[in-house]
C-alpha atoms as a PDB file:
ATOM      1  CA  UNK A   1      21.619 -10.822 133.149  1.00  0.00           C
ATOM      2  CA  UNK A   2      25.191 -12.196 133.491  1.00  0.00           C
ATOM      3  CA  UNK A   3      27.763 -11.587 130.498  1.00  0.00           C
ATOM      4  CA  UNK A   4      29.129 -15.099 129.358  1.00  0.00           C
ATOM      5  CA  UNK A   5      31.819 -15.427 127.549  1.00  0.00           C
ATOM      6  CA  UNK A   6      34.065 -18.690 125.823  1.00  0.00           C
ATOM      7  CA  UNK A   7      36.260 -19.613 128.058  1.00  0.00           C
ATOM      8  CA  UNK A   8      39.147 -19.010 125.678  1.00  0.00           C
ATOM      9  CA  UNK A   9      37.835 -15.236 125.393  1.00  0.00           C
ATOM     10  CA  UNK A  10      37.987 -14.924 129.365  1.00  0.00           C
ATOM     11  CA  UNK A  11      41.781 -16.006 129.677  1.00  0.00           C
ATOM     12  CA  UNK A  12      42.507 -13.129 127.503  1.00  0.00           C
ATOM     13  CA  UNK A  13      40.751 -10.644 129.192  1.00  0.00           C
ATOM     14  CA  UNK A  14      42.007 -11.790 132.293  1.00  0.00           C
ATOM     15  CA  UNK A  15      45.500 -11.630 130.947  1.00  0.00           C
ATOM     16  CA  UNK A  16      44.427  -8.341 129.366  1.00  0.00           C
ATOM     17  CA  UNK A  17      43.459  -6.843 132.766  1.00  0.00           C
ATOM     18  CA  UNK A  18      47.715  -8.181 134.208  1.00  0.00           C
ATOM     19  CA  UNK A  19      49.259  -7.013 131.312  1.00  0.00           C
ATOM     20  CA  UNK A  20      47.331  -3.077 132.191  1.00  0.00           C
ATOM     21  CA  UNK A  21      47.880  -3.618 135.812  1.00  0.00           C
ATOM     22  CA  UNK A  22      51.550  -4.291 134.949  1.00  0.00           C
ATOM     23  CA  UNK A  23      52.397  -2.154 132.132  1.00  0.00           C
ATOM     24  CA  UNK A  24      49.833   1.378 133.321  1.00  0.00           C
ATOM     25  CA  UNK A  25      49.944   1.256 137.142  1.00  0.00           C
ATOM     26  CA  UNK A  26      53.254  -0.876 137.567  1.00  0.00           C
ATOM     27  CA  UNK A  27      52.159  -3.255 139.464  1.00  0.00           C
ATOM     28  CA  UNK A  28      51.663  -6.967 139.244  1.00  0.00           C
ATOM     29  CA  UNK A  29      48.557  -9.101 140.418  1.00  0.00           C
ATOM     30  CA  UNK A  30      47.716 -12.361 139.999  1.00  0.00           C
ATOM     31  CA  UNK A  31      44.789 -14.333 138.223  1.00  0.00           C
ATOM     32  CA  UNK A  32      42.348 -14.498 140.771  1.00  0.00           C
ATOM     33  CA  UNK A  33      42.452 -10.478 141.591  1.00  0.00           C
ATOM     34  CA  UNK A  34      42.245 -10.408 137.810  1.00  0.00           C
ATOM     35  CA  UNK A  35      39.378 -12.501 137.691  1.00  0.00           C
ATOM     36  CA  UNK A  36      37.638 -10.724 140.445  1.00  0.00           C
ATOM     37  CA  UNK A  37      37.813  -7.659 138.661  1.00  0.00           C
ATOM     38  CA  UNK A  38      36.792  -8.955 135.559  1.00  0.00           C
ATOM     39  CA  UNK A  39      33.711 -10.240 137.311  1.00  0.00           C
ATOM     40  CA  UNK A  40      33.124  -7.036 138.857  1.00  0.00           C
ATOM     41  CA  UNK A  41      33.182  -5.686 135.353  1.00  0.00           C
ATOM     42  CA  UNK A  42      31.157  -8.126 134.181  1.00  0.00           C
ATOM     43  CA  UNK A  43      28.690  -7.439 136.564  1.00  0.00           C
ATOM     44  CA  UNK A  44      28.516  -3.611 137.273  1.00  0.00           C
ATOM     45  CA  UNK A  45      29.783  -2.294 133.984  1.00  0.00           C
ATOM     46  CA  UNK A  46      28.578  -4.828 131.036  1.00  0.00           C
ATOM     47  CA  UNK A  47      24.877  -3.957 131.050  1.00  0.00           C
ATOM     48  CA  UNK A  48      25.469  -0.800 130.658  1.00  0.00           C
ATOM     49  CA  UNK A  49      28.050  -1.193 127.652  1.00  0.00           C
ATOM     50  CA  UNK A  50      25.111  -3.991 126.158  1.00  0.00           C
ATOM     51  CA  UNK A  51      22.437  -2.038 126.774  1.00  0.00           C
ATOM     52  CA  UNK A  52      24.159   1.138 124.973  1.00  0.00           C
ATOM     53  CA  UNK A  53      25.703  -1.580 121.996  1.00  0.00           C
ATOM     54  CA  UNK A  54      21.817  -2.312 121.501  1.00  0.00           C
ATOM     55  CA  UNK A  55      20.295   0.551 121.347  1.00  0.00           C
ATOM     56  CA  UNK A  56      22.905   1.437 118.882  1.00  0.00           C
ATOM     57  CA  UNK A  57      21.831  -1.157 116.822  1.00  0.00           C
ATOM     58  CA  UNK A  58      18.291  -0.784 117.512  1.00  0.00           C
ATOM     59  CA  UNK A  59      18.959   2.821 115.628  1.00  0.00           C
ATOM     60  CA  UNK A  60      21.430   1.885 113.263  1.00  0.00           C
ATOM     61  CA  UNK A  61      18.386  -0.752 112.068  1.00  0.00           C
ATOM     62  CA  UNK A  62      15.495   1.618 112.309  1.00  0.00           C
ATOM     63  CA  UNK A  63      17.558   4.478 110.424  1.00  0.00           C
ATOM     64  CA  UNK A  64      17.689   1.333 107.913  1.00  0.00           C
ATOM     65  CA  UNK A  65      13.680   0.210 108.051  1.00  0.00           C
ATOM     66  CA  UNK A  66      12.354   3.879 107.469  1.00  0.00           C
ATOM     67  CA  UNK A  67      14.496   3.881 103.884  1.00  0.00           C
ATOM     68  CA  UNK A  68      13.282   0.311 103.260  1.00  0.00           C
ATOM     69  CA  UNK A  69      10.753   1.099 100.173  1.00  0.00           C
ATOM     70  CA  UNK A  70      13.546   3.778  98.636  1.00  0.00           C
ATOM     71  CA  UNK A  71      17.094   1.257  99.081  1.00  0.00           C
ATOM     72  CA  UNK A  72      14.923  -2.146  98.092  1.00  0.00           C
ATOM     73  CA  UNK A  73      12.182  -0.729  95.625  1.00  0.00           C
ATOM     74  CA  UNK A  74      12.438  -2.361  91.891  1.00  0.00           C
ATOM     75  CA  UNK A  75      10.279  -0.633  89.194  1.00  0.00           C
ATOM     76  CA  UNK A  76       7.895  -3.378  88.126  1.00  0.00           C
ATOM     77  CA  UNK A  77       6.784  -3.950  84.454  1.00  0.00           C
ATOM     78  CA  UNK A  78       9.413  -2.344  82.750  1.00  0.00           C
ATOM     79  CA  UNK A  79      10.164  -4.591  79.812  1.00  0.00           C
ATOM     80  CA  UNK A  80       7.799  -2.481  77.430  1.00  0.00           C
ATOM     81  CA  UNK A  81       8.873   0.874  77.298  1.00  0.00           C
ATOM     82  CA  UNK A  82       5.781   2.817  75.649  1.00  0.00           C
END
């Protein structure tokens, strides 16, 4: 599965990945090496930070189902109070 992403969101990874290259490791590279390495990133790297974000969620929702009856339950008939 490939990671797409608006192409506005892109550029700013892209300049992202300069600005660390420039500011952490002092040195400078262009767009296309910063492209390429996004795309690496993309490729090798963003599964594996998906697949973890969704299991996360899977659990974070199942943690949620299992208290279902308890968080959503209403007490029915309760207008007379014998």
């Amino acid at each position: 599965m490939t990671i797409n992403f608006k192409t506005e969101i892109e550029q700013q990874m892209i300049q992202s990945i300069k600005r660390y290259f420039r500011d952490e490791l002092e040195q400078e590279i262009g767009d296309l090496k910063a492209r390429l390495l996004l795309n690496f990133i993309k490729l090798e790297i963003g599964p594996v930070i998906y697949n973890e974000a969704i299991r996360d969620a899977q659990g974070f929702f199942q943690d949620r189902v299992v208290d279902l009856e308890g968080a959503c339950f209403e007490p029915e008939f309760t207008y007379w109070k014998d």
